[in-house]
PDB file of N, CA and C in Angstrom:
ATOM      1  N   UNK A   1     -22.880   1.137 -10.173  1.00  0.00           N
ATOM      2  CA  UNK A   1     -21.499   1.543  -9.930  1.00  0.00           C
ATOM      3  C   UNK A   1     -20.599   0.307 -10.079  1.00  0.00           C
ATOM      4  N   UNK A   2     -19.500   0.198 -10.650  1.00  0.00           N
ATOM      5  CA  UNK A   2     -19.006  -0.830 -10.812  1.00  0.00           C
ATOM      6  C   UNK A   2     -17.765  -0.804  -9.545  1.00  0.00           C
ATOM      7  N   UNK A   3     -17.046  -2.073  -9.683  1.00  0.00           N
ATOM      8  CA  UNK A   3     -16.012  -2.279  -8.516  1.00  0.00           C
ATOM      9  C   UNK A   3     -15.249  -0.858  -8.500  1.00  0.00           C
ATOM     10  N   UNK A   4     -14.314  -0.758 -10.262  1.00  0.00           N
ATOM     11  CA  UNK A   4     -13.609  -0.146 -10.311  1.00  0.00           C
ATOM     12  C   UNK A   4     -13.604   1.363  -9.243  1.00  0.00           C
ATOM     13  N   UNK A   5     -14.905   2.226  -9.936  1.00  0.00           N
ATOM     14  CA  UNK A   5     -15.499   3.312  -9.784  1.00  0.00           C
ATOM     15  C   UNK A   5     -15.182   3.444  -7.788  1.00  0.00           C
ATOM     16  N   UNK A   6     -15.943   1.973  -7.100  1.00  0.00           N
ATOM     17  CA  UNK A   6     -15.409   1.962  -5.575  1.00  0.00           C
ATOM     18  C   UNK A   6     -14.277   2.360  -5.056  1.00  0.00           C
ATOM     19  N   UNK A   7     -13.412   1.430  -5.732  1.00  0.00           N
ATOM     20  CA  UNK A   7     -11.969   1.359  -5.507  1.00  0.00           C
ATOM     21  C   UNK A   7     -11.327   2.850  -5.479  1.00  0.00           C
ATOM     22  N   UNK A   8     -11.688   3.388  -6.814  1.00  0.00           N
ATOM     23  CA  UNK A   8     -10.788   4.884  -6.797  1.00  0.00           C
ATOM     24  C   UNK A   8     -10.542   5.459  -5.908  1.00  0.00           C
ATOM     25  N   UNK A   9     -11.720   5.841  -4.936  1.00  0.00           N
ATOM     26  CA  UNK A   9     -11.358   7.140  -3.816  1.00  0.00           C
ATOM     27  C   UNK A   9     -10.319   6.000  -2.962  1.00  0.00           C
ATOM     28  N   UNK A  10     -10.295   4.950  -2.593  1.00  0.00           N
ATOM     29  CA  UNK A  10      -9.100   4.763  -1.563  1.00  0.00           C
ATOM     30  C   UNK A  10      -7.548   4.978  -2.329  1.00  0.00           C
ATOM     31  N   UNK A  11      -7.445   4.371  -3.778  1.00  0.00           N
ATOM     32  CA  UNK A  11      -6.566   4.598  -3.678  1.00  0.00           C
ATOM     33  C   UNK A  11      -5.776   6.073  -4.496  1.00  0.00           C
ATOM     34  N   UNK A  12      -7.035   6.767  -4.609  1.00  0.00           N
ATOM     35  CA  UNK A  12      -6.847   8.548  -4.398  1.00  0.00           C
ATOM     36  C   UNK A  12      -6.450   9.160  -3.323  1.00  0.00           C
ATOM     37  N   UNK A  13      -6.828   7.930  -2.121  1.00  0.00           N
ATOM     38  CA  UNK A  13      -6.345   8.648  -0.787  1.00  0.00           C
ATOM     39  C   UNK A  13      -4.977   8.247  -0.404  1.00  0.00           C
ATOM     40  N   UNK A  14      -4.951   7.389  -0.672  1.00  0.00           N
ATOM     41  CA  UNK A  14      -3.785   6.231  -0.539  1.00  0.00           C
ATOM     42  C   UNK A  14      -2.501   6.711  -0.968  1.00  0.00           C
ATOM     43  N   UNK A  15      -2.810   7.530  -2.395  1.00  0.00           N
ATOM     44  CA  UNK A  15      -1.611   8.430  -3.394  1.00  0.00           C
ATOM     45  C   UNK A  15      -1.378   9.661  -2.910  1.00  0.00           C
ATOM     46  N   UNK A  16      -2.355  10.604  -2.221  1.00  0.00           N
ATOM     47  CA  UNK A  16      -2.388  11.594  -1.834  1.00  0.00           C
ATOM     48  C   UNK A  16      -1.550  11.588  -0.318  1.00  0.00           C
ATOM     49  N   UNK A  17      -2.081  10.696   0.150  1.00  0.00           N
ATOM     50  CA  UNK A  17      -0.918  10.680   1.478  1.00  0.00           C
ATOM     51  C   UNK A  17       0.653  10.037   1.375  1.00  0.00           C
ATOM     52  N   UNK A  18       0.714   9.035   0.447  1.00  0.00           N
ATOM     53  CA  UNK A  18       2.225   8.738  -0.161  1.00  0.00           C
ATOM     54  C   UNK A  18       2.918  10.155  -0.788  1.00  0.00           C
ATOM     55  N   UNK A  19       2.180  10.782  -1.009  1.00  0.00           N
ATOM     56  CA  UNK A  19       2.971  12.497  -1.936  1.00  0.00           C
ATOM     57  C   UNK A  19       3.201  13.078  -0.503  1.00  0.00           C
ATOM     58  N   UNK A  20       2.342  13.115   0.135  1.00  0.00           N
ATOM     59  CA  UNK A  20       2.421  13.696   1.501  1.00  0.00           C
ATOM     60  C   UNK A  20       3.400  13.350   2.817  1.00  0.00           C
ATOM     61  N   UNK A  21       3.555  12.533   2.161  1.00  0.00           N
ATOM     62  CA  UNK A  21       4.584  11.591   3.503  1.00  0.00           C
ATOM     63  C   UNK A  21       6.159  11.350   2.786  1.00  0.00           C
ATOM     64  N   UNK A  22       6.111  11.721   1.927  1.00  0.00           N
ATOM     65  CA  UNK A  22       7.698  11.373   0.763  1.00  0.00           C
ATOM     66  C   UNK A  22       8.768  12.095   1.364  1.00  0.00           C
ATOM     67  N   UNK A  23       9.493  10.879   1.076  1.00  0.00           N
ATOM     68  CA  UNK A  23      10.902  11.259   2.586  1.00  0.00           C
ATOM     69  C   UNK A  23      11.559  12.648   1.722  1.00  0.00           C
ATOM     70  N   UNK A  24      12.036  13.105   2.545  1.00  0.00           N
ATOM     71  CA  UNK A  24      12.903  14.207   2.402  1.00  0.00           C
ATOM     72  C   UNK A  24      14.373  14.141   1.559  1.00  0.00           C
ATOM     73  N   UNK A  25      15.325  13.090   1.529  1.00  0.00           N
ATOM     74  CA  UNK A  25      16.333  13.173   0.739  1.00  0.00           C
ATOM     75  C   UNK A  25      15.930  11.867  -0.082  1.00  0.00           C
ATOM     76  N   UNK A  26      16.961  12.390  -0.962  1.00  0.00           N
ATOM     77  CA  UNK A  26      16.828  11.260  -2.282  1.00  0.00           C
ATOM     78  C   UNK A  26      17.211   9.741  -2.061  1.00  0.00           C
ATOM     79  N   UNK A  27      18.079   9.466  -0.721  1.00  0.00           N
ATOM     80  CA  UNK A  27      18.825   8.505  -0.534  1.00  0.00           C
ATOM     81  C   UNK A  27      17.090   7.190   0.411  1.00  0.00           C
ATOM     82  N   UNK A  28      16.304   8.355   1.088  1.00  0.00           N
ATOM     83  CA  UNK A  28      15.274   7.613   1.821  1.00  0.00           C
ATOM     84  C   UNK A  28      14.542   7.533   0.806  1.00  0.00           C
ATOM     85  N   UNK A  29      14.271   8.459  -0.289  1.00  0.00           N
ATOM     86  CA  UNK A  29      12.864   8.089  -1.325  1.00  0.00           C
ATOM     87  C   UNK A  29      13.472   7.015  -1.878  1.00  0.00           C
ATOM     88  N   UNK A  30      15.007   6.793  -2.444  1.00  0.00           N
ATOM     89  CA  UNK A  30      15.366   5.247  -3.032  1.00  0.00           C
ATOM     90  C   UNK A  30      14.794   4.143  -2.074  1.00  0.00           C
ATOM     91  N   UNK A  31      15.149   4.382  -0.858  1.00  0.00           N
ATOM     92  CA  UNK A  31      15.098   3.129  -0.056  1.00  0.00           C
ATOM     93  C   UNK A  31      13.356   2.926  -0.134  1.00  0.00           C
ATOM     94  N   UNK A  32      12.313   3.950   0.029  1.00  0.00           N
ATOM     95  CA  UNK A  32      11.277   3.769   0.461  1.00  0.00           C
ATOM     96  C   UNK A  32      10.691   2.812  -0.767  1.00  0.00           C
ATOM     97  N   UNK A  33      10.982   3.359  -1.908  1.00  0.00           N
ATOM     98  CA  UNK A  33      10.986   3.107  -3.441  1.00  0.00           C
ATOM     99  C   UNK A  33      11.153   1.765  -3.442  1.00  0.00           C
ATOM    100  N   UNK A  34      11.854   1.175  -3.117  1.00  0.00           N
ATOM    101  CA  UNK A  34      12.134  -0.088  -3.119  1.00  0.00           C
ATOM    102  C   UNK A  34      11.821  -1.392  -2.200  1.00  0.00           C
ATOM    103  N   UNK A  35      11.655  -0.932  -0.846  1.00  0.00           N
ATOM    104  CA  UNK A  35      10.606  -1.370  -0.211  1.00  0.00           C
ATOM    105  C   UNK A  35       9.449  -1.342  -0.561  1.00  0.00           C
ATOM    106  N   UNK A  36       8.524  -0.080  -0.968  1.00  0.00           N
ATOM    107  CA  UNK A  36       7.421  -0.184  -1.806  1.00  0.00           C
ATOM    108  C   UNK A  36       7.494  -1.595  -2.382  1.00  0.00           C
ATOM    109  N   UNK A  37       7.942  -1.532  -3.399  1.00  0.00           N
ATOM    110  CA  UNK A  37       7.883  -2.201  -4.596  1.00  0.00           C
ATOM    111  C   UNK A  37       7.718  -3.579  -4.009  1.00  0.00           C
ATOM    112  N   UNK A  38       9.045  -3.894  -3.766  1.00  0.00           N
ATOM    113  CA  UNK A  38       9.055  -5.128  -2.919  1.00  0.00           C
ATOM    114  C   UNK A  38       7.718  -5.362  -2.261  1.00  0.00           C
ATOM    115  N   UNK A  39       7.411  -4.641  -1.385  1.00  0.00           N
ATOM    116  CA  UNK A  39       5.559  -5.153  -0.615  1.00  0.00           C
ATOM    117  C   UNK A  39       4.564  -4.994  -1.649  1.00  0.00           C
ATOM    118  N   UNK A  40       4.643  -4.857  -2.433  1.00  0.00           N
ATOM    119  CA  UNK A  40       3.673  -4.296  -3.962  1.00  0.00           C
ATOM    120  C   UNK A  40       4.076  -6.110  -4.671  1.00  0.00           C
ATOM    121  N   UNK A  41       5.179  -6.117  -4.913  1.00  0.00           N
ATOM    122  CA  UNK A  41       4.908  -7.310  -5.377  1.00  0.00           C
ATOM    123  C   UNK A  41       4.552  -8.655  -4.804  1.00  0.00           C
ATOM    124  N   UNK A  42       4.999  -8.911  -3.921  1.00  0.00           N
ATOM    125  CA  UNK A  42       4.529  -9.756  -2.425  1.00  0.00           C
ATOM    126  C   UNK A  42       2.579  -9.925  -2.392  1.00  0.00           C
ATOM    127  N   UNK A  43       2.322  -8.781  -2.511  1.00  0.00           N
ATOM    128  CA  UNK A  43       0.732  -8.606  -2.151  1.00  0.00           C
ATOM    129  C   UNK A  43       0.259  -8.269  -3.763  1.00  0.00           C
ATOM    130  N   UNK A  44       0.848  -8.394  -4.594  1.00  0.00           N
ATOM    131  CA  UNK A  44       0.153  -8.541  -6.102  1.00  0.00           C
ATOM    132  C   UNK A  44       0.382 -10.074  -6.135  1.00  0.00           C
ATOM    133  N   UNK A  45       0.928 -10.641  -5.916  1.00  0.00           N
ATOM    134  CA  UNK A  45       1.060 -12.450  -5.987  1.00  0.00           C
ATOM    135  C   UNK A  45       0.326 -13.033  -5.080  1.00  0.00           C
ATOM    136  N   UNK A  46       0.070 -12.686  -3.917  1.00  0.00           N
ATOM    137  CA  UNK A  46      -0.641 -13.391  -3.006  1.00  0.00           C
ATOM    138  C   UNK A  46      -2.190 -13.116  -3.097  1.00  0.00           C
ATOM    139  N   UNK A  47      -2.145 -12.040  -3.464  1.00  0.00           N
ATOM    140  CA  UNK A  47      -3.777 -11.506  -4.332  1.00  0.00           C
ATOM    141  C   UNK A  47      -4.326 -12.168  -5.203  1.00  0.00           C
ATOM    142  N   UNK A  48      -3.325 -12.282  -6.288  1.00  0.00           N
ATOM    143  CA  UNK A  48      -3.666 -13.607  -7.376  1.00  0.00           C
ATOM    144  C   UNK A  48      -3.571 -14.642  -6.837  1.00  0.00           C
ATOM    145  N   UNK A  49      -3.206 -15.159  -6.140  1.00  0.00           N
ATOM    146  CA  UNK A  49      -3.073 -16.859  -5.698  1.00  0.00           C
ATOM    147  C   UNK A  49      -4.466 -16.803  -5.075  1.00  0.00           C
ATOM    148  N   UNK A  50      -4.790 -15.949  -3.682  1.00  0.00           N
ATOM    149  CA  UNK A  50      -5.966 -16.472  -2.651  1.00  0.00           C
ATOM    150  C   UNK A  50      -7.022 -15.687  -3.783  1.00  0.00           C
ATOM    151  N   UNK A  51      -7.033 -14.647  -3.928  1.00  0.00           N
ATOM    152  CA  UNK A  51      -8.203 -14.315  -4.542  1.00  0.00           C
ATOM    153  C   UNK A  51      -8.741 -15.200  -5.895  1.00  0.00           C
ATOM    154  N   UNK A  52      -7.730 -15.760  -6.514  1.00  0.00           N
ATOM    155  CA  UNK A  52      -7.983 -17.304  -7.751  1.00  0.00           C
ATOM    156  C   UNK A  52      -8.766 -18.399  -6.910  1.00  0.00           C
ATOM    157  N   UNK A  53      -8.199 -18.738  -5.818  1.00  0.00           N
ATOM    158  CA  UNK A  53      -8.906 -19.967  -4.819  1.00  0.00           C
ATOM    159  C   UNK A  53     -10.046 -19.677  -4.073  1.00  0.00           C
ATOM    160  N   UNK A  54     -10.677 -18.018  -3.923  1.00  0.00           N
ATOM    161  CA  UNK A  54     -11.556 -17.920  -3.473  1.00  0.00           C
ATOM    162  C   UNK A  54     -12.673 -17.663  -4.723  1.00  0.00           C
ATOM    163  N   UNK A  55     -12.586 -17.344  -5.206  1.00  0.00           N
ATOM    164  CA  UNK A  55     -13.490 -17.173  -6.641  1.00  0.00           C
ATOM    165  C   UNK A  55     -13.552 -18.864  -7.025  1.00  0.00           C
ATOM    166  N   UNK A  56     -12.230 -19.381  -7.106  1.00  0.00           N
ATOM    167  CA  UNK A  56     -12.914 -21.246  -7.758  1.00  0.00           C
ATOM    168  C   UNK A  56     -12.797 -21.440  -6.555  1.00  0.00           C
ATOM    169  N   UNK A  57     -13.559 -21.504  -5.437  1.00  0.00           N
ATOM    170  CA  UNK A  57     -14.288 -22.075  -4.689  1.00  0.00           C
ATOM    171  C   UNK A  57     -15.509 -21.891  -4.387  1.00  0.00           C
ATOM    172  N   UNK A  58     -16.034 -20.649  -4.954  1.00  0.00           N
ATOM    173  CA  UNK A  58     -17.187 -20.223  -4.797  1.00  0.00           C
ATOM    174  C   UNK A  58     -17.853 -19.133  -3.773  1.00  0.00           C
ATOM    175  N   UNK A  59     -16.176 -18.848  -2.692  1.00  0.00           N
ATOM    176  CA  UNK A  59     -16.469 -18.312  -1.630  1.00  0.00           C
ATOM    177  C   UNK A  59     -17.214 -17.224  -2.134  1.00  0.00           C
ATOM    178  N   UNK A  60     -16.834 -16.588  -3.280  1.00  0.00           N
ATOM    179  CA  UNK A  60     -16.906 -15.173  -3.863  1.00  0.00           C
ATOM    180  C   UNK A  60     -17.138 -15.122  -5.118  1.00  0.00           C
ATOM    181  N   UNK A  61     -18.274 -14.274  -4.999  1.00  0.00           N
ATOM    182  CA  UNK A  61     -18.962 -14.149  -6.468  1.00  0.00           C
ATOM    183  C   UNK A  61     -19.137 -12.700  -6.975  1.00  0.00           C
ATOM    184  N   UNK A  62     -18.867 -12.951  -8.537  1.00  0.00           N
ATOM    185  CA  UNK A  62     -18.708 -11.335  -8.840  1.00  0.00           C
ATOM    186  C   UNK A  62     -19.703 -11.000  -9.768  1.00  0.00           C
ATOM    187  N   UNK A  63     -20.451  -9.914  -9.754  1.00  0.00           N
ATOM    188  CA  UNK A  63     -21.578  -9.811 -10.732  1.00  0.00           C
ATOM    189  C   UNK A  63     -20.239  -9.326 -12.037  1.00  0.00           C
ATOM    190  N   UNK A  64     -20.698 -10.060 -12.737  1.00  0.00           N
ATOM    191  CA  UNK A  64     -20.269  -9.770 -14.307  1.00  0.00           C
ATOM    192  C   UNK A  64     -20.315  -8.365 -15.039  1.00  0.00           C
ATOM    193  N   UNK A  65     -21.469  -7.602 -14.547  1.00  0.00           N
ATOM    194  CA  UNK A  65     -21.948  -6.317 -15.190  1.00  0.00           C
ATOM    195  C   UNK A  65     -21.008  -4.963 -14.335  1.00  0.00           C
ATOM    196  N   UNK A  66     -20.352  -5.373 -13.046  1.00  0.00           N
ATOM    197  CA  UNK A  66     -19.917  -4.481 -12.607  1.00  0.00           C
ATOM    198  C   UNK A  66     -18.393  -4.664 -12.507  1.00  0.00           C
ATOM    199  N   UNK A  67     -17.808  -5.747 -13.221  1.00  0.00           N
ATOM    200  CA  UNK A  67     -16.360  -5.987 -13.396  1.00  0.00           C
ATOM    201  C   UNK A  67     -15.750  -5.091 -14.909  1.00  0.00           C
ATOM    202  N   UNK A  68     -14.665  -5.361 -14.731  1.00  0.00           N
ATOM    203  CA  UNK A  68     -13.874  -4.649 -15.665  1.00  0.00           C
ATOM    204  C   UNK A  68     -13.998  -5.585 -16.975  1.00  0.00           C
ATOM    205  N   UNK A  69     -13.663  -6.894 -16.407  1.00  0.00           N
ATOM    206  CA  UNK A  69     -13.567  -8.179 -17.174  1.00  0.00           C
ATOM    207  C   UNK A  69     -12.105  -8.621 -17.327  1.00  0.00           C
ATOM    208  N   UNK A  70     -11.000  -7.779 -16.769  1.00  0.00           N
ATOM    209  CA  UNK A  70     -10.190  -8.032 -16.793  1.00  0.00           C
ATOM    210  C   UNK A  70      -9.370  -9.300 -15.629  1.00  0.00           C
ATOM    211  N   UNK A  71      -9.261 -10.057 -15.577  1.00  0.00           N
ATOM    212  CA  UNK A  71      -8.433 -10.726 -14.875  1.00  0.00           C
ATOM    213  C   UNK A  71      -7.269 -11.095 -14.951  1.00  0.00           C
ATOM    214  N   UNK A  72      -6.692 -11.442 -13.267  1.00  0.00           N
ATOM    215  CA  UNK A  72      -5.234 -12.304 -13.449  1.00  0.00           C
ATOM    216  C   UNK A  72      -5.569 -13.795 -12.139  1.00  0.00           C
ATOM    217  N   UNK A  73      -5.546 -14.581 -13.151  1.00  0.00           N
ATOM    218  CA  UNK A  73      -5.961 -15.995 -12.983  1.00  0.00           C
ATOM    219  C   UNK A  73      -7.610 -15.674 -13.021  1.00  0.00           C
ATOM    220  N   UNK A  74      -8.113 -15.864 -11.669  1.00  0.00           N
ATOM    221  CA  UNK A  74      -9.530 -15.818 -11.521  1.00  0.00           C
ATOM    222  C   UNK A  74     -10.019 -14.477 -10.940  1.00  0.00           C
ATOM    223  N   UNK A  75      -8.791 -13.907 -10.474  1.00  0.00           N
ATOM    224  CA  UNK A  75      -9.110 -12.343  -9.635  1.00  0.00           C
ATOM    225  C   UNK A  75      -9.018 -11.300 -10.735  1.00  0.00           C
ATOM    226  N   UNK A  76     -10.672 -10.410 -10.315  1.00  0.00           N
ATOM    227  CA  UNK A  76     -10.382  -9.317 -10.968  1.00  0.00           C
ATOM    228  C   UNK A  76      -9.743  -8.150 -10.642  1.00  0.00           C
ATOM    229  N   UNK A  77      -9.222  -7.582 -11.711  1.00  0.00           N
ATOM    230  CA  UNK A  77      -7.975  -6.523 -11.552  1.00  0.00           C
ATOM    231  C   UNK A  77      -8.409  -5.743 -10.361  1.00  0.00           C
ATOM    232  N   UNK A  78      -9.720  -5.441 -10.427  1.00  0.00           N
ATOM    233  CA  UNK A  78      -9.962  -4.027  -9.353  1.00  0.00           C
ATOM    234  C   UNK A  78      -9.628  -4.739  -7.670  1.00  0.00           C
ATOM    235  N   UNK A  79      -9.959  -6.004  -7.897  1.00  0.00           N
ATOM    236  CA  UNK A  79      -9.374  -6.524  -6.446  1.00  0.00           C
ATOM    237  C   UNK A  79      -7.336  -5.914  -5.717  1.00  0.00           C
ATOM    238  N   UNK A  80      -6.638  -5.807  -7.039  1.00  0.00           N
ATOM    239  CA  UNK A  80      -5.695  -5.785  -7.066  1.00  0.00           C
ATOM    240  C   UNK A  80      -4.999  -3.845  -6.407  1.00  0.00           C
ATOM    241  N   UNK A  81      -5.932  -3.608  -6.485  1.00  0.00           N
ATOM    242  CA  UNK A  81      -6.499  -1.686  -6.420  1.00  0.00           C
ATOM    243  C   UNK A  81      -6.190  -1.375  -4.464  1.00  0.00           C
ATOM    244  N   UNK A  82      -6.855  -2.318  -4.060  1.00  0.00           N
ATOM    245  CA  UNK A  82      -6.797  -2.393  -2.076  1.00  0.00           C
ATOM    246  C   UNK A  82      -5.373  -2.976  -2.085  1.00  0.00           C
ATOM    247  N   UNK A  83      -4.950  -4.213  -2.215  1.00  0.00           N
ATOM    248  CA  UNK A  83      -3.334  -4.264  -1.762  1.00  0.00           C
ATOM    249  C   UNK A  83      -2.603  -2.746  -1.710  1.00  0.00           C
ATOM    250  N   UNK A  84      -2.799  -2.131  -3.354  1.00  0.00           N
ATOM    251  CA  UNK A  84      -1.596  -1.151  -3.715  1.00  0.00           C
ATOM    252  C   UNK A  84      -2.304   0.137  -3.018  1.00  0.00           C
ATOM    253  N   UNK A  85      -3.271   0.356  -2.352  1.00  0.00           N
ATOM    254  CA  UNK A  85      -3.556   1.318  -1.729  1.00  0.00           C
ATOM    255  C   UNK A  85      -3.141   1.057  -0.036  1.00  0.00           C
ATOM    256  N   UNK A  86      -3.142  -0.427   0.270  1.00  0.00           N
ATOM    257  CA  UNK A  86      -2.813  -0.279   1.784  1.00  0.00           C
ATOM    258  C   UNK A  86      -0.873  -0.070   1.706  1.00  0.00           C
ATOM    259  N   UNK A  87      -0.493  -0.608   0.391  1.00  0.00           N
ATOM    260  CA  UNK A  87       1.237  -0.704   0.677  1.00  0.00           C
ATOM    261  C   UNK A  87       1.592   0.645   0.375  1.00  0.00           C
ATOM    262  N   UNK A  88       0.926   1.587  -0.043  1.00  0.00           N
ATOM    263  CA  UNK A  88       1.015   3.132  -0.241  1.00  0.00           C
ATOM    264  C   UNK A  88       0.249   3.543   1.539  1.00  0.00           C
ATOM    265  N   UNK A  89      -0.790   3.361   1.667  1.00  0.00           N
ATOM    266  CA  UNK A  89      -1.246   4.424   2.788  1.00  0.00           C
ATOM    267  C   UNK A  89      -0.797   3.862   4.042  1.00  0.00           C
ATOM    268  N   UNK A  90      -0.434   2.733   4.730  1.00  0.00           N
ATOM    269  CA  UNK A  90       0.127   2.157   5.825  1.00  0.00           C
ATOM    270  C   UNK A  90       1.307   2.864   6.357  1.00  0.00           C
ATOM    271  N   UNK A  91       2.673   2.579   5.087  1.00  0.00           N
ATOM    272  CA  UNK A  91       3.978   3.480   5.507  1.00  0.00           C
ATOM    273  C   UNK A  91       3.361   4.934   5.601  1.00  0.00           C
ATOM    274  N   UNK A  92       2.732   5.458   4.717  1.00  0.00           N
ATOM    275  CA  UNK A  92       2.615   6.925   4.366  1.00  0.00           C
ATOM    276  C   UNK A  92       2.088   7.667   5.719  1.00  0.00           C
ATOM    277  N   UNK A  93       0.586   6.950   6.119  1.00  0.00           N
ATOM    278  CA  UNK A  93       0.456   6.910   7.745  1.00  0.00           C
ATOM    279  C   UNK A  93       1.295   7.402   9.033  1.00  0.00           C
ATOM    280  N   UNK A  94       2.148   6.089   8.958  1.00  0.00           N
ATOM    281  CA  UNK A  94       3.052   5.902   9.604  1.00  0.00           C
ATOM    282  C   UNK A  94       4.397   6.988   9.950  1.00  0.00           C
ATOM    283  N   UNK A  95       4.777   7.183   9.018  1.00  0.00           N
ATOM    284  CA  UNK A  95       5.803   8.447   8.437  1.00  0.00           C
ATOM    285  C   UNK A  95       5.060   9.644   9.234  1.00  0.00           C
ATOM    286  N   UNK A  96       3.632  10.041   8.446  1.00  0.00           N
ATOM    287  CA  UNK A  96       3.247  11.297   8.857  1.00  0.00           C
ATOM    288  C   UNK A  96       2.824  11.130  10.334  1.00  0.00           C
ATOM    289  N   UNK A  97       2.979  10.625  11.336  1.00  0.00           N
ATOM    290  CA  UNK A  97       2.344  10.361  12.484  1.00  0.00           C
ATOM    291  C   UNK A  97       4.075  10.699  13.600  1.00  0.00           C
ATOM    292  N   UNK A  98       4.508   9.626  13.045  1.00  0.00           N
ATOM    293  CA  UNK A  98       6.437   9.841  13.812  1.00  0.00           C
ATOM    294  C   UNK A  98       6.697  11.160  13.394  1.00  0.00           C
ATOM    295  N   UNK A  99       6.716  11.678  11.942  1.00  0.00           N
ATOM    296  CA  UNK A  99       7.080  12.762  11.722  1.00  0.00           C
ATOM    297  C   UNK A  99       6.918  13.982  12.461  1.00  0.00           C
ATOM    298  N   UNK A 100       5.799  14.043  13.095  1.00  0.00           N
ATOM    299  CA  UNK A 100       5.117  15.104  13.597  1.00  0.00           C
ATOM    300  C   UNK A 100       5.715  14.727  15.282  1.00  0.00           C
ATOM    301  N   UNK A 101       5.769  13.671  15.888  1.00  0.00           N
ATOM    302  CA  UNK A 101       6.263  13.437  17.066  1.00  0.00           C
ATOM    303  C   UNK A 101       7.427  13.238  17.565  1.00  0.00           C
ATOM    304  N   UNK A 102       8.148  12.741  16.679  1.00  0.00           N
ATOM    305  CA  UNK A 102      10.048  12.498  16.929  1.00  0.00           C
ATOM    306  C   UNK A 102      10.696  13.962  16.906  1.00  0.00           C
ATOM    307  N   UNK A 103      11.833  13.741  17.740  1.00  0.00           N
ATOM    308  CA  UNK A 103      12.675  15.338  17.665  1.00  0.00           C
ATOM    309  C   UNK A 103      13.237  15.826  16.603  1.00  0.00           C
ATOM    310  N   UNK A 104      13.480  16.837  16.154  1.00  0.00           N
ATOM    311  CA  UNK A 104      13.863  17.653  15.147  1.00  0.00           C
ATOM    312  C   UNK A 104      15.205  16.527  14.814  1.00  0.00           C
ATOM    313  N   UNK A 105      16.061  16.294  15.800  1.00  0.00           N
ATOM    314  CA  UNK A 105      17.202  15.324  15.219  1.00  0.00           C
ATOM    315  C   UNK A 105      17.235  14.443  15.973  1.00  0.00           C
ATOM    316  N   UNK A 106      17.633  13.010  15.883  1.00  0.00           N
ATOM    317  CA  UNK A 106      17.979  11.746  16.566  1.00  0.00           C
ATOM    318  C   UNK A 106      19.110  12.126  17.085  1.00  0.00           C
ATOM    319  N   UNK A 107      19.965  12.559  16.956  1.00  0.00           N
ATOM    320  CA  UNK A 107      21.288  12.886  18.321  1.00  0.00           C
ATOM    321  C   UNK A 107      21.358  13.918  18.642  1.00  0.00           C
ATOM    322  N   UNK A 108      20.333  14.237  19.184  1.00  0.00           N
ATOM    323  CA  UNK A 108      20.348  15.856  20.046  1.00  0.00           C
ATOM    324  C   UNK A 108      20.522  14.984  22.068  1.00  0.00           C
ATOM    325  N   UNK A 109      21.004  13.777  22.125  1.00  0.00           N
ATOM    326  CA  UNK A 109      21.240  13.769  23.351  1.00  0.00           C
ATOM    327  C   UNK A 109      22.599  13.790  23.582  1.00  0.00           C
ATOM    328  N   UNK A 110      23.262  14.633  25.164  1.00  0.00           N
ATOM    329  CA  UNK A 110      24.711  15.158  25.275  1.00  0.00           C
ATOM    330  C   UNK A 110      24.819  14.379  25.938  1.00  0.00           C
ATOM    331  N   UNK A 111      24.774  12.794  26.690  1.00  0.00           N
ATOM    332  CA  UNK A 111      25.539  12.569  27.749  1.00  0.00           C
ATOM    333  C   UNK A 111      26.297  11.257  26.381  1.00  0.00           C
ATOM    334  N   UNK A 112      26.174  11.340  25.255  1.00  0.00           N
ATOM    335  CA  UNK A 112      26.818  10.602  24.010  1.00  0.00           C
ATOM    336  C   UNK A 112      27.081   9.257  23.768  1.00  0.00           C
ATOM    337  N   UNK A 113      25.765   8.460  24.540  1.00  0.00           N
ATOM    338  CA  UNK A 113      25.824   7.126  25.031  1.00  0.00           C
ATOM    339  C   UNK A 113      24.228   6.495  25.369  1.00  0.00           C
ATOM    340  N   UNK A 114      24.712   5.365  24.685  1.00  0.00           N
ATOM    341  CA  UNK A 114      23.326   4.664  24.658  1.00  0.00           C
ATOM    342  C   UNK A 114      22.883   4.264  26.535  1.00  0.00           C
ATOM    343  N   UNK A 115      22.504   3.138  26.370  1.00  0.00           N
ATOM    344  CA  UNK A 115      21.976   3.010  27.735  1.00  0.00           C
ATOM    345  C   UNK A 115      22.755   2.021  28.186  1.00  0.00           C
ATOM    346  N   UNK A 116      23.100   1.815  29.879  1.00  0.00           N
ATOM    347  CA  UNK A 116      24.730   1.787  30.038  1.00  0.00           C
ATOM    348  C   UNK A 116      23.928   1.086  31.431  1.00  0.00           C
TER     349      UNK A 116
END
């Protein structure tokens, strides 16, 4: 079985709960959209940096026969597969968990005042 083949089911799960958790108006899917991205790129750079220094150091060794062969620096791509599945399933999580517990609306309280 190669890395790749591993990787899939998380981030099959990872996509499946981001569809599942997708905000309701267009104005939160922009915002979420872009936060995404933003933590997507953050953790695609820092992936390549430590995962390059752990491979040339030796910490980590990859059998050859079960890689893609693709790399960026010294990390192979499928390493790159877990970042974009935790920056998809973490919020997505998260969302579906408040969702289900917060009140139907944030100002359903009548005395019209924070805490005093």
């Amino acid at each position: 079985m190669t890395y790749l083949l591993i990787s899939l089911p998380f981030v099959l799960v990872a996509v499946v709960a981001a569809w599942a958790a997708r905000p309701r108006t267009t104005a939160a899917g922009r915002r979420r959209l872009i936060a995404t991205s933003i933590a997507a790129g953050v953790l695609v750079v820092l992936t390549a940096v430590f995962d390059s220094v752990i491979v040339a150091t030796g910490i980590v060794a990859y059998d050859d026969g079960r890689r893609s062969g693709l790399t960026v620096g010294l990390a192979p791509v499928e390493d790159f597969l877990y970042p974009l599945a935790g920056v998809l399933l973490l919020p997505a999580v998260w969302t579906l968990i408040t969702r289900q517990t917060e009140p139907a609306t944030r100002h359903d309280r009548t005395d019209g005042g924070g805490d005093r």
